[in-house]
Protein backbone atom coordinates (compact mmCIF):
# COMPACT_ATOMS: atom_id res chain seq x y z
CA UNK A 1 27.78 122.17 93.90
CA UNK A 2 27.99 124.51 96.94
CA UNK A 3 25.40 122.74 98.87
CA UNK A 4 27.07 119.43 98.47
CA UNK A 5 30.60 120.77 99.56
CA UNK A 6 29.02 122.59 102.95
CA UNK A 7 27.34 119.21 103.36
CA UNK A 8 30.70 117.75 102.98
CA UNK A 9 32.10 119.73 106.00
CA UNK A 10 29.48 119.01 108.32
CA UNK A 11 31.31 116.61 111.36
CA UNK A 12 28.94 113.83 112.03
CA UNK A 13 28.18 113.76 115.76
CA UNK A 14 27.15 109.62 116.15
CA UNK A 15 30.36 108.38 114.85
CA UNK A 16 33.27 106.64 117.55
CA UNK A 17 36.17 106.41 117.79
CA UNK A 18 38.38 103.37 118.31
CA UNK A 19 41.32 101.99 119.54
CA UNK A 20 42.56 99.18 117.31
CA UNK A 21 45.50 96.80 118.74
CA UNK A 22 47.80 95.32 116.00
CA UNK A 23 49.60 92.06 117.26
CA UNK A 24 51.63 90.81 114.67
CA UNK A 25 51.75 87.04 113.34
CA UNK A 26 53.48 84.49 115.56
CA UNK A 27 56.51 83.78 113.18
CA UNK A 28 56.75 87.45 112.24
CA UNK A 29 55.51 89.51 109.28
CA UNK A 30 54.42 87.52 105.81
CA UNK A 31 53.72 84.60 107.92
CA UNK A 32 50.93 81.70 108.34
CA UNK A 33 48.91 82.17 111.26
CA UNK A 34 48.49 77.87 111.51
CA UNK A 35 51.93 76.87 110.62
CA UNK A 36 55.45 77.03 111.59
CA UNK A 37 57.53 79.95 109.82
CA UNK A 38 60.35 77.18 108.41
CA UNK A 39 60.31 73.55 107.31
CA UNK A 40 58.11 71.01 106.85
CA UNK A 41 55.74 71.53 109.37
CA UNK A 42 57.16 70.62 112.46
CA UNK A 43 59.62 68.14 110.57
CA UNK A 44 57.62 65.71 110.10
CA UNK A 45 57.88 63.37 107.39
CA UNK A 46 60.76 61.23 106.09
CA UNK A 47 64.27 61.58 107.93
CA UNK A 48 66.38 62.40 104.64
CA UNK A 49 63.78 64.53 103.12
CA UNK A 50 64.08 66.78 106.80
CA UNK A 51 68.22 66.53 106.15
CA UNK A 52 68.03 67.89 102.21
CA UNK A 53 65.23 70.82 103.56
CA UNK A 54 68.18 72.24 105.56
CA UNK A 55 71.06 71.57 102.87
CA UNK A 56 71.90 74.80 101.05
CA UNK A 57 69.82 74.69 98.04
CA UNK A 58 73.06 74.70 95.48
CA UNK A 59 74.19 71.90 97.39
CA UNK A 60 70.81 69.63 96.53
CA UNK A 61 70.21 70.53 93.07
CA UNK A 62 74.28 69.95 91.81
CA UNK A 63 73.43 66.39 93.85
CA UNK A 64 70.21 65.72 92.26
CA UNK A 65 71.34 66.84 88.48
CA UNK A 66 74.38 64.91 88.70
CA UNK A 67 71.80 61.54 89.87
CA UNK A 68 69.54 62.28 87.05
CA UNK A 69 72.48 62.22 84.64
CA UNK A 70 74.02 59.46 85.94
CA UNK A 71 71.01 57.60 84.91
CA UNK A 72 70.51 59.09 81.72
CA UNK A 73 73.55 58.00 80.64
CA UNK A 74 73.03 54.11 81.56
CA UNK A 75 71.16 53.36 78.35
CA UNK A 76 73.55 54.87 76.36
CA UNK A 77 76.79 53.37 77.76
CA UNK A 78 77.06 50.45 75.43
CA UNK A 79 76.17 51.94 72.25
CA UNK A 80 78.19 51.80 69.14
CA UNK A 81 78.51 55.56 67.74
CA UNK A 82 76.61 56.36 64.84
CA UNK A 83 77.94 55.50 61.23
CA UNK A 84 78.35 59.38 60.20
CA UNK A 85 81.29 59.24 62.80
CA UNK A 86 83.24 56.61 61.71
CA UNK A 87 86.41 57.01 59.69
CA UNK A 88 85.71 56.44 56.47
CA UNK A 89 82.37 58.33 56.37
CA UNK A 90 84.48 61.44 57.59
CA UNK A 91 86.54 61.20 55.44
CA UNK A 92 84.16 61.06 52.30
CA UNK A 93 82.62 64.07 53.50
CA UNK A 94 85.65 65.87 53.78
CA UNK A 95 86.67 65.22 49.81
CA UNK A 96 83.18 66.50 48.97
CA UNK A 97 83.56 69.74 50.71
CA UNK A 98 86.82 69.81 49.06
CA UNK A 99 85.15 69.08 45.26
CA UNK A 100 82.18 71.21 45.65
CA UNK A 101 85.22 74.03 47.79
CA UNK A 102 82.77 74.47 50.79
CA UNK A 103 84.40 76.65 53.67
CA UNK A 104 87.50 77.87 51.69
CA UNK A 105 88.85 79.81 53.85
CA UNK A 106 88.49 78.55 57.79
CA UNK A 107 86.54 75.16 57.05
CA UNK A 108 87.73 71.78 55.97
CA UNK A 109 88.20 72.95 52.24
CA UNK A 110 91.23 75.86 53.21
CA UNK A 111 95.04 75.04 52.67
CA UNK A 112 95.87 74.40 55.90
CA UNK A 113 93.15 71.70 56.61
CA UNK A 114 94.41 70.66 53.08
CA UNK A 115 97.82 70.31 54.26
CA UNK A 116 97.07 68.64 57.52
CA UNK A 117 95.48 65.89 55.49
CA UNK A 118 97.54 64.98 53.20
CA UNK A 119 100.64 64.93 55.58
């Protein structure tokens, strides 16, 4: 092992040395060397998808959510509700929580829900 370290120490005589220049990336650190920093590439492409690029990204995705709910709603603006909601089926269920005393003391079983109902 003491022959390998003096061999170690030994300064090789052939080797150079040399000056390296750095020149950072046109659009500044972390950036493609073939494309623009920001955008779409020079802004090309379709006129409004250039405007909602440069919208504040809150701004776009409150717009586009409220869209897509807009439209899920359409199929479901003429429906009737569903049976369990109607009147008399609530009311059924609330006399068999009362039989079988389900939720006696916040649910639909306590006194005051009691009370409330039979006015």
């Amino acid at each position: 092992s003491l022959h390998l370290q003096s061999e170690s120490n030994k300064i090789n005589t052939n080797t150079k040395m040399v000056k390296v220049w750095y020149e950072p990336p046109p659009y500044g650190p972390r950036t493609s060397l073939n494309r623009p920093a920001y955008g779409l590439g020079g802004d090309k492409g379709p006129q409004w998808v250039i405007r909602l690029s440069k919208q504040p990204p809150l701004k776009v995705i409150t717009g586009f959510l409220a869209g897509f709910m807009c439209l899920a709603y359409l199929p479901l603006r003429n429906q009737k509700l569903p049976y369990t909601l109607s009147p008399e089926y609530l009311a059924a269920q609330r006399a068999y929580m009362r039989y079988h005393n389900m939720n006696p003391i916040w649910g639909i079983s306590s006194k005051q829900a009691r009370a409330a109902d039979d006015h």
